[in-house]
C-alpha atoms as a PDB file:
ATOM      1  CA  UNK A   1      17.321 -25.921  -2.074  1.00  0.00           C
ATOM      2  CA  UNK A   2      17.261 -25.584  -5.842  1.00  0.00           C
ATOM      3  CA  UNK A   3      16.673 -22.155  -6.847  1.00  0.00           C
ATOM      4  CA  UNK A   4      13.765 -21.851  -9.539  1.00  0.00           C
ATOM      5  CA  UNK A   5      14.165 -21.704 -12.923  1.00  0.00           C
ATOM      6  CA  UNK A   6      13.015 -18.397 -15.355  1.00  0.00           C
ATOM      7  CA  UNK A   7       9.530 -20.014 -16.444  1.00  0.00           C
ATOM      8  CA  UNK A   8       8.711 -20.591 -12.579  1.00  0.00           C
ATOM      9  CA  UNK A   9       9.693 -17.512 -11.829  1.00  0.00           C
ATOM     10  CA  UNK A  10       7.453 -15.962 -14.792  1.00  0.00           C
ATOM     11  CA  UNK A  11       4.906 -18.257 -14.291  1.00  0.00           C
ATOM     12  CA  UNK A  12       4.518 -16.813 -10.606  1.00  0.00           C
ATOM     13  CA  UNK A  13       4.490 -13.500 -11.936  1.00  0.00           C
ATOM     14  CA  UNK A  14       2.347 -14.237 -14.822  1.00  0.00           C
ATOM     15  CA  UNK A  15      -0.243 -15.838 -12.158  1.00  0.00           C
ATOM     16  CA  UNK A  16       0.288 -12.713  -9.611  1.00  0.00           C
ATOM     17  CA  UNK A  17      -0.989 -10.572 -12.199  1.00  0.00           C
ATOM     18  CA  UNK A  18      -3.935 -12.552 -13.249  1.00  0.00           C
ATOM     19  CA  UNK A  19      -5.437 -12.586  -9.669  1.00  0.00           C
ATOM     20  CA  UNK A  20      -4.893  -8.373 -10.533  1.00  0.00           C
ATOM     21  CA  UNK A  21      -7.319  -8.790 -13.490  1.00  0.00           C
ATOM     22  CA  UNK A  22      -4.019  -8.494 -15.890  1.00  0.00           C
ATOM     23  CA  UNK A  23      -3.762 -10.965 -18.831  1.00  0.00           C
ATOM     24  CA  UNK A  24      -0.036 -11.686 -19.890  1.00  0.00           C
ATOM     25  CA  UNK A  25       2.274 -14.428 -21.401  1.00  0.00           C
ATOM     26  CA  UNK A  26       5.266 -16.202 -20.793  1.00  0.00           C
ATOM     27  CA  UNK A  27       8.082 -16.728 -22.863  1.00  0.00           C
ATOM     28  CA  UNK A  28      11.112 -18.543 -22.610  1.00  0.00           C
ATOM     29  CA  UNK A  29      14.563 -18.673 -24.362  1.00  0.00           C
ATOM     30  CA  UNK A  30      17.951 -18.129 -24.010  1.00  0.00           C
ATOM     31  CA  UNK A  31      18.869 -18.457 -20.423  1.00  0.00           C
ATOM     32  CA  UNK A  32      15.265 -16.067 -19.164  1.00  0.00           C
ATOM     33  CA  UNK A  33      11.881 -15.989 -19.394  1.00  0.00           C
ATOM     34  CA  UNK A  34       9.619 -13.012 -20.528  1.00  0.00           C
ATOM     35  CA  UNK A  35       6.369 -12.140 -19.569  1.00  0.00           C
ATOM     36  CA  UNK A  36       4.664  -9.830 -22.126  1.00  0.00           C
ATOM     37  CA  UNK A  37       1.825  -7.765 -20.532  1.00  0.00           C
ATOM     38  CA  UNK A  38       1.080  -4.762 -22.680  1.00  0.00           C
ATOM     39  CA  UNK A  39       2.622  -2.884 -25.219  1.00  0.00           C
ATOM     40  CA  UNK A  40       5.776  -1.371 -24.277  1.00  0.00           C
ATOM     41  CA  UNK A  41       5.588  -3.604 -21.027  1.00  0.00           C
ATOM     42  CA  UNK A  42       7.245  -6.695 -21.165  1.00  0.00           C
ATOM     43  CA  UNK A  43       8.892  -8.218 -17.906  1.00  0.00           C
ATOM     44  CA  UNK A  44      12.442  -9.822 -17.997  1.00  0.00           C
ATOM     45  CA  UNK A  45      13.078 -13.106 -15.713  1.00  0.00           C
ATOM     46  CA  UNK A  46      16.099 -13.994 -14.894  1.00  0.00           C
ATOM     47  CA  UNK A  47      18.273 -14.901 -11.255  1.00  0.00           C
ATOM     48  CA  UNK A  48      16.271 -13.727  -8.523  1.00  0.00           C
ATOM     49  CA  UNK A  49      14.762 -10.626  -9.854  1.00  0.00           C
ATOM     50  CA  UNK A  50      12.692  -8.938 -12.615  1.00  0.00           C
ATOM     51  CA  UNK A  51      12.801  -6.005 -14.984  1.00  0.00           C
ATOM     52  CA  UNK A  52      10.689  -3.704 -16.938  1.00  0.00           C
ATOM     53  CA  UNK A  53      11.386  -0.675 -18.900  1.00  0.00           C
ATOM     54  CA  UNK A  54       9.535   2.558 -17.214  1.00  0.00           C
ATOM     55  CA  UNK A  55      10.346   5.423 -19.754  1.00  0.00           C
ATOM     56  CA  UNK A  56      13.441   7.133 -21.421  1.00  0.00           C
ATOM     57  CA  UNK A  57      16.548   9.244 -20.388  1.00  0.00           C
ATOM     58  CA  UNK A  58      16.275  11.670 -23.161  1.00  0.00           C
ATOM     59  CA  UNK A  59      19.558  13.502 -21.642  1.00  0.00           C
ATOM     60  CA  UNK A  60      21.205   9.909 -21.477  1.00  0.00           C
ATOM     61  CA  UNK A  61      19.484   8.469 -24.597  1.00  0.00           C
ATOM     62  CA  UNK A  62      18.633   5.593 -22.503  1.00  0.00           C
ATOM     63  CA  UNK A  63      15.620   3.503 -21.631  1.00  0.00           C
ATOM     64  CA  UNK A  64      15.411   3.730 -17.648  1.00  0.00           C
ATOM     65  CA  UNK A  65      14.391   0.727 -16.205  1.00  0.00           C
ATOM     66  CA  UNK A  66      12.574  -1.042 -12.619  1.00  0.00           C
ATOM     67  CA  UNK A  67      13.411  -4.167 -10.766  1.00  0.00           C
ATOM     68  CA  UNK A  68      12.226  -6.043  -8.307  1.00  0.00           C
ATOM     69  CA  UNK A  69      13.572  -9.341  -6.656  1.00  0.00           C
ATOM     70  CA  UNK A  70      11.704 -12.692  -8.053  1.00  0.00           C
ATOM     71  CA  UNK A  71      11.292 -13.730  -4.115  1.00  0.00           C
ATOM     72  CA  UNK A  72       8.512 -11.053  -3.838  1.00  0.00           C
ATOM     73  CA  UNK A  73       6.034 -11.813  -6.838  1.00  0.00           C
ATOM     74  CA  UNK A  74       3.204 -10.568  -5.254  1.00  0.00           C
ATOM     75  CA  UNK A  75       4.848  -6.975  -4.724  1.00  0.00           C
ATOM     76  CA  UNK A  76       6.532  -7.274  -7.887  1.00  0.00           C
ATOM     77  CA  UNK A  77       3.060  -7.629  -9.737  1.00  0.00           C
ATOM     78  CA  UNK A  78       2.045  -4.340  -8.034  1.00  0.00           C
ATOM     79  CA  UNK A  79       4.402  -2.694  -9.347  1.00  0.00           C
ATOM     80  CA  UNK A  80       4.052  -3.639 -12.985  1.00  0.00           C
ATOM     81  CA  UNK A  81       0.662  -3.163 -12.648  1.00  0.00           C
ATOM     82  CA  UNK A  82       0.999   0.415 -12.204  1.00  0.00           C
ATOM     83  CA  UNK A  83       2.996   0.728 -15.354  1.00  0.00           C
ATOM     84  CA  UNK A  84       0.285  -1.404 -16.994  1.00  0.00           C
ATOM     85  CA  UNK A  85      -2.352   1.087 -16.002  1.00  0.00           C
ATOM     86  CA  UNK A  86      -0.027   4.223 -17.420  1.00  0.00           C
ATOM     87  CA  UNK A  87       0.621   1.886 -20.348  1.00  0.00           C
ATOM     88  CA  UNK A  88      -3.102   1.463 -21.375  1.00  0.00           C
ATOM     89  CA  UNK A  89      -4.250   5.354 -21.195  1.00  0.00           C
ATOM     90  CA  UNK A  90      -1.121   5.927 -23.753  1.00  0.00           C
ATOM     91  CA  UNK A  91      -2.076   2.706 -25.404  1.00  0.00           C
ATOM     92  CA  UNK A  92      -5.867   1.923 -24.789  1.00  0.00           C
ATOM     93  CA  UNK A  93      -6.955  -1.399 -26.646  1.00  0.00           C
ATOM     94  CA  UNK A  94      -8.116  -0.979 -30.207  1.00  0.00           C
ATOM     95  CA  UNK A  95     -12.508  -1.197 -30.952  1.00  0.00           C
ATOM     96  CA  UNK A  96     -12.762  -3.528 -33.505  1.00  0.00           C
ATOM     97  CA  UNK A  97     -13.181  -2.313 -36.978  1.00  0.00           C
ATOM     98  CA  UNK A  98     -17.080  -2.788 -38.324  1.00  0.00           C
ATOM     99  CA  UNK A  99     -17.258  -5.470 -40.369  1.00  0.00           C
ATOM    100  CA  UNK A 100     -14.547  -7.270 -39.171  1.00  0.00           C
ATOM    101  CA  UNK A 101     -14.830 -10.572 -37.229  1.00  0.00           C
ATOM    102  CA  UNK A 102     -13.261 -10.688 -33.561  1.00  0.00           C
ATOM    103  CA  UNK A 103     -14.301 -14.516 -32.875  1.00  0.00           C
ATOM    104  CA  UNK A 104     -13.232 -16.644 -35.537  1.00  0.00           C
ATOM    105  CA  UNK A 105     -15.359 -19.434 -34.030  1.00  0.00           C
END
């Protein structure tokens, strides 16, 4: 069995989260895939798992970071939509200025 590549294992993802009413996109480059979902929240792909960043060490200095393995999608999605939801009350979506055209069309 041939293991699936980064993209397919984004794309999965990417799809997992659509059915939760999340929008994202994939990216790929370099050996993985991204999936970009919100600011501050975008999804790493590569092997059999993914990764997100879920805050800072400030005793460490570090970001501190989730996985989850790429064979469970569906869980996986879960659990980056719960960052997505913390992610948009510290980073609600802009209103659009007045005056200023949101549909190019």
């Amino acid at each position: 069995m041939i293991a699936p590549t980064p993209v397919e294992v984004a794309e999965e993802l990417r799809a997992q989260l659509e059915r939760l009413g999340i929008k994202a996109d994939v990216h790929d480059g370099y050996g993985l895939a991204l999936v970009s979902v919100w600011v501050g929240l975008v999804v790493w792909c590569k092997d059999d798992r993914y990764w997100w960043r879920t805050g800072w060490d400030a005793r460490r200095h570090r970001p501190v970071y989730a996985w989850h393995p790429a064979a469970e999608p569906v869980q996986a999605a879960r659990r980056v939509a719960f960052r997505y939801v913390e992610l948009r009350e510290v980073h609600p979506r802009p209103e659009p200025t007045a005056g200023m055209c949101c549909d190019p069309a």
